[in-house]
Protein backbone atom coordinates (compact mmCIF):
# COMPACT_ATOMS: atom_id res chain seq x y z
CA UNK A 1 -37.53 -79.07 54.08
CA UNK A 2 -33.98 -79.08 53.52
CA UNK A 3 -33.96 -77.40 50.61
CA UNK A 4 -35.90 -74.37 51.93
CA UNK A 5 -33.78 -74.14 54.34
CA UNK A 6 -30.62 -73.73 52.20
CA UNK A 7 -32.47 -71.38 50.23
CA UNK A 8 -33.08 -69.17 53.56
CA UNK A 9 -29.62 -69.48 54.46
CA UNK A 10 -28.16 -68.21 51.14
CA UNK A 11 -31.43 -65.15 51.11
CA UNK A 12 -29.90 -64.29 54.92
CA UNK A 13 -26.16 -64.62 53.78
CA UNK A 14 -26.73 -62.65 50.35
CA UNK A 15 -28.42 -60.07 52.72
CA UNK A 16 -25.61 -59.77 54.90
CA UNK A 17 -23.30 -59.28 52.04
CA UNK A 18 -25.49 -56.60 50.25
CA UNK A 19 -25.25 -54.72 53.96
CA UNK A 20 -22.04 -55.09 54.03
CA UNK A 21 -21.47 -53.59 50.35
CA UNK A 22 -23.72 -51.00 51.47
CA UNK A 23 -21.86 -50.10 54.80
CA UNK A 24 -18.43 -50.05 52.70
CA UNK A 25 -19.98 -47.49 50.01
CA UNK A 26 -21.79 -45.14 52.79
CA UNK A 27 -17.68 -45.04 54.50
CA UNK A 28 -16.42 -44.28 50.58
CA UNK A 29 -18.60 -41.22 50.10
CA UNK A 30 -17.68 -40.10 54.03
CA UNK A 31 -13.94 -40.28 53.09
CA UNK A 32 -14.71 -38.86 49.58
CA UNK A 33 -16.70 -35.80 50.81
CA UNK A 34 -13.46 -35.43 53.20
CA UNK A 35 -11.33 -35.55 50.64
CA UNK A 36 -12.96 -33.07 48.76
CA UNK A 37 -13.36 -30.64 51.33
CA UNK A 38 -9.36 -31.12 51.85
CA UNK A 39 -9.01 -30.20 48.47
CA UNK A 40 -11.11 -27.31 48.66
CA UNK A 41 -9.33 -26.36 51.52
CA UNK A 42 -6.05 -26.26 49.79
CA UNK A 43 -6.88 -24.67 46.30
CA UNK A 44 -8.29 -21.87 48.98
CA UNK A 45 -4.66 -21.88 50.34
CA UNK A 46 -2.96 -22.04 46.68
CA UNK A 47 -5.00 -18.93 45.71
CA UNK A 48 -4.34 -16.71 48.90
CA UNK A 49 -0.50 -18.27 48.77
CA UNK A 50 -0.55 -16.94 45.02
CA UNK A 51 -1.95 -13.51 45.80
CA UNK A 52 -0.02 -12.93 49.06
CA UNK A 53 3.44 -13.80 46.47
CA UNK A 54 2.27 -11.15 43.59
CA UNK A 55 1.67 -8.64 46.37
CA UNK A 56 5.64 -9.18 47.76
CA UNK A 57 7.08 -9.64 44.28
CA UNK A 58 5.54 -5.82 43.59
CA UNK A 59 6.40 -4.63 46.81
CA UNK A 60 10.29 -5.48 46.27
CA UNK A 61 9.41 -4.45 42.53
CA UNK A 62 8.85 -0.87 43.76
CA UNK A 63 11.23 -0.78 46.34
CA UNK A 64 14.10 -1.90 44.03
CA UNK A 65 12.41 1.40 42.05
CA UNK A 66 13.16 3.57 44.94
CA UNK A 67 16.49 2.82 45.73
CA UNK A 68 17.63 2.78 41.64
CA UNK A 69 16.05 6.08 41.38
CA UNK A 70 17.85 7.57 44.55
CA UNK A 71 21.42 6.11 43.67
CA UNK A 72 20.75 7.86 40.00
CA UNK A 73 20.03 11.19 41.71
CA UNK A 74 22.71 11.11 43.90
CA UNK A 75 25.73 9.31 42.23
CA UNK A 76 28.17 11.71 40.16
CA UNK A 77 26.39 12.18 36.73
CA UNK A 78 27.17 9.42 33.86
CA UNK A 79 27.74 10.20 30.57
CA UNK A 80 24.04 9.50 29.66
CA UNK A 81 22.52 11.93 31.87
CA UNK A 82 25.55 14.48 30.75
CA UNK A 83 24.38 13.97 27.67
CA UNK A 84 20.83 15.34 28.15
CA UNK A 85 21.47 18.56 29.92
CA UNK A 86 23.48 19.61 26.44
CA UNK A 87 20.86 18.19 23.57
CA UNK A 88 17.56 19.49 26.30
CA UNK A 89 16.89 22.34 24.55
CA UNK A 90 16.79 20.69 20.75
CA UNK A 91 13.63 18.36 20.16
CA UNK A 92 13.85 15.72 17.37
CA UNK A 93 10.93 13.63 15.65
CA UNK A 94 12.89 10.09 16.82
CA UNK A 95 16.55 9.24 16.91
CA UNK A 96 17.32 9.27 13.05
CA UNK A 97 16.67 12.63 13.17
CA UNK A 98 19.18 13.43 15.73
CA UNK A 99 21.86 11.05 13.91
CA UNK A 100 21.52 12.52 10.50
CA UNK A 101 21.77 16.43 12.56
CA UNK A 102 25.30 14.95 13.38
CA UNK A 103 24.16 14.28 16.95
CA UNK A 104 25.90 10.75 16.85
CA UNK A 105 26.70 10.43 20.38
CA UNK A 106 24.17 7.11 21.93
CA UNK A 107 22.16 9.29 25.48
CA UNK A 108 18.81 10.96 26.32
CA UNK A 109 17.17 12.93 23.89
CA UNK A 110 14.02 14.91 23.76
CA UNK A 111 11.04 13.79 20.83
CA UNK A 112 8.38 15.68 19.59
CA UNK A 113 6.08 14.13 17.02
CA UNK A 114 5.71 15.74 14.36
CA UNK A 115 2.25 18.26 14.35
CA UNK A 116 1.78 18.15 18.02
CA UNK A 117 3.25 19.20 21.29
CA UNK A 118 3.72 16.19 23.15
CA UNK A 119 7.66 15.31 23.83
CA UNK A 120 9.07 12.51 25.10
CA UNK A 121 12.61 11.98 26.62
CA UNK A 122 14.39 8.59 25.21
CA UNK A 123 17.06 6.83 24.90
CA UNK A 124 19.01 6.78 20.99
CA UNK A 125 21.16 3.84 20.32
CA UNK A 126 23.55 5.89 17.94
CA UNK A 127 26.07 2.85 17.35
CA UNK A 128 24.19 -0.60 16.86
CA UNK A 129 23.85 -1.07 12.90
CA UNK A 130 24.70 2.46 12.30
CA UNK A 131 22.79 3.91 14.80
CA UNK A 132 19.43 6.54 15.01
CA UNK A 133 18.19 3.75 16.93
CA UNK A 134 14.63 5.05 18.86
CA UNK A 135 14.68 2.83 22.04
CA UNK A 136 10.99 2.28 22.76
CA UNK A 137 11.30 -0.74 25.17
CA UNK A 138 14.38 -1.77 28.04
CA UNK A 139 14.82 -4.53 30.62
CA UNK A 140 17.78 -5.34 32.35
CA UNK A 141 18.06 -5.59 35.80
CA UNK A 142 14.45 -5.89 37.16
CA UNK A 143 14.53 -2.60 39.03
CA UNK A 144 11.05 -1.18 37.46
CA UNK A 145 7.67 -2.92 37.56
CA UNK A 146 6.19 -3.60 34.02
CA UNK A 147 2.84 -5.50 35.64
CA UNK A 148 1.29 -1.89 34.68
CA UNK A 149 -1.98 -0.76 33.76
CA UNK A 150 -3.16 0.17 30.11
CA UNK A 151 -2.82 4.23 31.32
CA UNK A 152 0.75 3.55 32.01
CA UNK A 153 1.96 1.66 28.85
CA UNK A 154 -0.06 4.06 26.91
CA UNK A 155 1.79 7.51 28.45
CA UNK A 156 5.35 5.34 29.30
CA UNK A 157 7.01 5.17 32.80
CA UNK A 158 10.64 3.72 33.42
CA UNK A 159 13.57 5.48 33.22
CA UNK A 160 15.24 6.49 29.90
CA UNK A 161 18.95 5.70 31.28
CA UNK A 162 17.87 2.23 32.61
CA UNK A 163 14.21 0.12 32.49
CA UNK A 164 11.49 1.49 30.72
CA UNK A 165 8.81 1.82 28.00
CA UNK A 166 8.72 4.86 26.14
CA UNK A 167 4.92 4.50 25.61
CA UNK A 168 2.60 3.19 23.01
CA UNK A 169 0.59 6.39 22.30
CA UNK A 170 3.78 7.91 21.22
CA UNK A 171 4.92 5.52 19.21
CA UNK A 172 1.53 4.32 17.20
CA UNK A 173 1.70 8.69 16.53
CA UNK A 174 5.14 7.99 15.50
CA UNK A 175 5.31 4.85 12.95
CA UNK A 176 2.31 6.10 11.40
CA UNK A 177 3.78 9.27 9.68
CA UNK A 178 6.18 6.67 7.46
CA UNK A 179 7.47 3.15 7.80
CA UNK A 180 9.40 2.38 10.26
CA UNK A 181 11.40 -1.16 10.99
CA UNK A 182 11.78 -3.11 14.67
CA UNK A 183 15.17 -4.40 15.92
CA UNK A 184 14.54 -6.44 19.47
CA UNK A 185 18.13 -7.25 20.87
CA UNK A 186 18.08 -10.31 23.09
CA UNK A 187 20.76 -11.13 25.61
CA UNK A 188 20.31 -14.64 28.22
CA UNK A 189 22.38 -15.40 31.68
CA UNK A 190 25.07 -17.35 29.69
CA UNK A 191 26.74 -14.73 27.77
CA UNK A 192 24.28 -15.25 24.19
CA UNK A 193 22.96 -12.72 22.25
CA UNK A 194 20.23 -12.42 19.78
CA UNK A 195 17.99 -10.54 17.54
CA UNK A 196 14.75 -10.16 15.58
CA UNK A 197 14.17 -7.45 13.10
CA UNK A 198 11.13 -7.07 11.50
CA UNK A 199 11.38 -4.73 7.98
CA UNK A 200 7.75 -2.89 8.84
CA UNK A 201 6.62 -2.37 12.29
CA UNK A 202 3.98 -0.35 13.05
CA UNK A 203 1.10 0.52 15.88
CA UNK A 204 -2.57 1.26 15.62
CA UNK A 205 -4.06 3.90 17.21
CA UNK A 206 -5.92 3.45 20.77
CA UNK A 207 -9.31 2.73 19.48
CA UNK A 208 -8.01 -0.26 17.81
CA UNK A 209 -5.34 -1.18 21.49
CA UNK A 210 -2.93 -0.36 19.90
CA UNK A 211 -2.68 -3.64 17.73
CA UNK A 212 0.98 -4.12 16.48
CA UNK A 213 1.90 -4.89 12.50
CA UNK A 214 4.36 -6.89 12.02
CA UNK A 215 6.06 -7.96 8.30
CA UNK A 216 9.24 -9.48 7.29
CA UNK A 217 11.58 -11.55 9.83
CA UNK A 218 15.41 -11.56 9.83
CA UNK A 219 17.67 -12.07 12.54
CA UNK A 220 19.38 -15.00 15.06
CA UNK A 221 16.92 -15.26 17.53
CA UNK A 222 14.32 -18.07 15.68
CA UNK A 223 13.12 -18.76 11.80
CA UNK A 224 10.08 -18.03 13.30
CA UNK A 225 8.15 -14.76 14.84
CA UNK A 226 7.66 -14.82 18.63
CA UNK A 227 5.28 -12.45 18.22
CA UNK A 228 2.22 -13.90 15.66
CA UNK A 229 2.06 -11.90 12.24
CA UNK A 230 0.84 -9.60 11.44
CA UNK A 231 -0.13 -8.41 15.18
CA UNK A 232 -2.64 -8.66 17.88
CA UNK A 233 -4.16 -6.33 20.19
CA UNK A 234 -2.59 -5.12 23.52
CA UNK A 235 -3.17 -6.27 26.64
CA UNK A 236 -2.66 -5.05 30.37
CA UNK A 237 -3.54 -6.01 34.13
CA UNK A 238 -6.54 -3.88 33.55
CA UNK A 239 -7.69 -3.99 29.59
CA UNK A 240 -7.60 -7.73 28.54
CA UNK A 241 -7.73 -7.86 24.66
CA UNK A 242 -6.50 -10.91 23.79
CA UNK A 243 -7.86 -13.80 22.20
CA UNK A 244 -7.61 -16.65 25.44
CA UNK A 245 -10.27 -16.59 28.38
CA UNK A 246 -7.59 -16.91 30.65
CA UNK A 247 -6.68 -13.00 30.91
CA UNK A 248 -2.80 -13.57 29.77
CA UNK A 249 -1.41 -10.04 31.35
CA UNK A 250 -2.92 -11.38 34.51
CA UNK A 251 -1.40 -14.88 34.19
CA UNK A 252 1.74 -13.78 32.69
CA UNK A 253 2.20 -10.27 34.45
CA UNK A 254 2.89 -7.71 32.00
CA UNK A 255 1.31 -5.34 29.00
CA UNK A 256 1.97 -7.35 25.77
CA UNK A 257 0.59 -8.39 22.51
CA UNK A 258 -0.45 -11.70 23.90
CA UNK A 259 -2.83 -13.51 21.23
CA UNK A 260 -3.59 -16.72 23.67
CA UNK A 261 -0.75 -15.87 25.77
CA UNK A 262 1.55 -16.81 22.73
CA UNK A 263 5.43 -17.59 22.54
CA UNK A 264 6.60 -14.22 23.39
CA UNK A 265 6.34 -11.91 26.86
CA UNK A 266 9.55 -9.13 27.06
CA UNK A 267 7.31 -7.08 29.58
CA UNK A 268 6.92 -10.59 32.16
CA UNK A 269 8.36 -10.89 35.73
CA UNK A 270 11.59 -9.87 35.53
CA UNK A 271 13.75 -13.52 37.06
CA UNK A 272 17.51 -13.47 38.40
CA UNK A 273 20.13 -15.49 37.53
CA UNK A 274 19.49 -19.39 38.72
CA UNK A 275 16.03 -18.44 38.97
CA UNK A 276 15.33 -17.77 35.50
CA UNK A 277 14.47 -21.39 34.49
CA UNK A 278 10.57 -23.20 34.17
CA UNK A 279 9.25 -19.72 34.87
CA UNK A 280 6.14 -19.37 32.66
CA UNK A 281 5.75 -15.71 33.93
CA UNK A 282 9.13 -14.40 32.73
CA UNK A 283 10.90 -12.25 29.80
CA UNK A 284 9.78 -15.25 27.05
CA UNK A 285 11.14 -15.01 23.55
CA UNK A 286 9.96 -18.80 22.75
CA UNK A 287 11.51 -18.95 19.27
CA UNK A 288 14.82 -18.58 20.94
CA UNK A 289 15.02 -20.04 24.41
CA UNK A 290 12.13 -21.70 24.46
CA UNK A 291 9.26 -21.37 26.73
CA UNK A 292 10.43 -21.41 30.44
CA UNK A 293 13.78 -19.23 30.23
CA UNK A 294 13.51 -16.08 31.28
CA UNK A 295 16.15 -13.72 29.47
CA UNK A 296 18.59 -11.64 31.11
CA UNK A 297 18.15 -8.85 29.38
CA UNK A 298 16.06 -7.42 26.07
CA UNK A 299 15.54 -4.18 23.96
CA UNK A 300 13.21 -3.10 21.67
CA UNK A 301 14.27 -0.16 19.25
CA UNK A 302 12.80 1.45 15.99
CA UNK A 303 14.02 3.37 13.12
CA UNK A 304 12.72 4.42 9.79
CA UNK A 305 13.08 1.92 7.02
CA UNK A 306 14.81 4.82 4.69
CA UNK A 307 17.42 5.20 6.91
């Protein structure tokens, strides 16, 4: 009948239809699957791009190491380096000491803690805020690697004239004996300069990494602590200690007191002059500059709070 015969004609063109929907869904999962193994294909890429770039950025790292260190040795001696061969002999428990023994001139001077034999060669600041200023921390001109392992940041490496950390072993021996209070001095590629100073700073002993105290904020560089009170644990390339999945030193470069990566980083990738901005690896004081300027140039000193 007629009837059946529209219905067989509407069966045959719904049929047609689903085939058609079908046909159009089977070419949708063909491009999909493409498109996913494109994607793949480039986070592959991204990942050997990103691990090709660290390797370089080390590379020039040490190499910019090098050539420092071989200008220092063979350029006429400054009046830093002057300065050590006279005071070499004389050891001093940290830079107060040397101040208040009328040794008021800022260079390299030898520290030995007190009860041990262990000495250290840094750098006193013997004119900021009245000076016996023990420099434990320098950056300014990117020509020593701080993407370091935990051995290294415990012990120190750098150079005491120029870039360097002094090292946390001897420091945590140092600011547990008495208190002692934290100036960081904070300079960025316009011409500003800041600080933090914290009135008790001190650092735990290895078993605990070396987990910083913090207490008590003045200062022009943020109302607020860039590094979370009253301390977290340390973290390097090779010993990750803080408290985000993401391994921070790894992310960020650098040994630091991360917390979840956090709003500070003075030990990041050190970042030139109109290259300095939307860098989330970089020298971060996030209180300050916020979080993707990376600063010109930063230093972290100590002195006892009885000074």
């Amino acid at each position: 009948s007629f009837l059946e015969k529209r219905v067989l004609e509407m069966e045959d063109k719904h049929t047609l239809q689903l085939k058609s929907i079908k046909d159009e869904k089977d070419q949708l999962q063909v491009l999909v699957a493409r498109q996913n193994s494109v994607i793949e294909e480039l986070e592959k890429q991204l990942v050997t791009a990103t691990v090709n770039n660290s390797v370089l950025q080390k590379q020039q790292h040490d190499l910019m190491e090098t050539v420092h260190n071989l200008l220092t040795m063979i350029s006429t001696p400054n009046s830093k380096n002057n300065f050590i061969a006279k005071e070499e002999q004389i050891t001093f428990k940290d830079c107060a000491e040397a101040f208040r023994s009328g040794l008021t001139t800022s260079g390299i001077y030898t520290l030995t803690v007190s009860n041990t034999a262990q000495e250290k060669k840094a750098y006193c600041d013997m004119e900021t805020g009245g000076g016996g200023w023990t420099v434990i921390q320098r950056r300014e001109d990117g020509s020593v690697d701080f993407h370091r392992t935990w051995k290294e940041y415990k012990m120190g490496f750098g150079d005491p004239a120029g870039e360097y950390w002094l090292g946390n072993e001897f420091v945590s021996q140092l600011t547990n004996q008495k208190r002692y209070v934290l100036k960081i001095h904070l300079k960025d590629w316009e011409g500003n300069e800041a600080y933090s100073l914290y009135d008790h700073f001190s650092l735990a002993n290895e078993e605990l990494k070396y987990r910083i105290y913090l207490k008590g904020l003045t200062g022009t560089a943020g109302k607020i602590s860039s590094i979370s009170q009253p301390g977290n644990d340390f973290s390097t390339k090779d010993a990750d200690n803080d408290k985000c999945i993401c391994k921070c030193s790894q992310m960020l470069t650098g040994g630091w007191w991360f917390d979840a990566c956090g709003p500070s980083n003075l030990n990041g990738m050190y970042y030139p002059l109109r290259q300095n901005n939307n860098k989330f690896n970089g020298i971060k004081w996030y209180y300050w500059k916020g979080s993707g300027y990376s600063l010109k140039a930063t230093t972290m000193m100590i002195r006892p709070a009885d000074f």
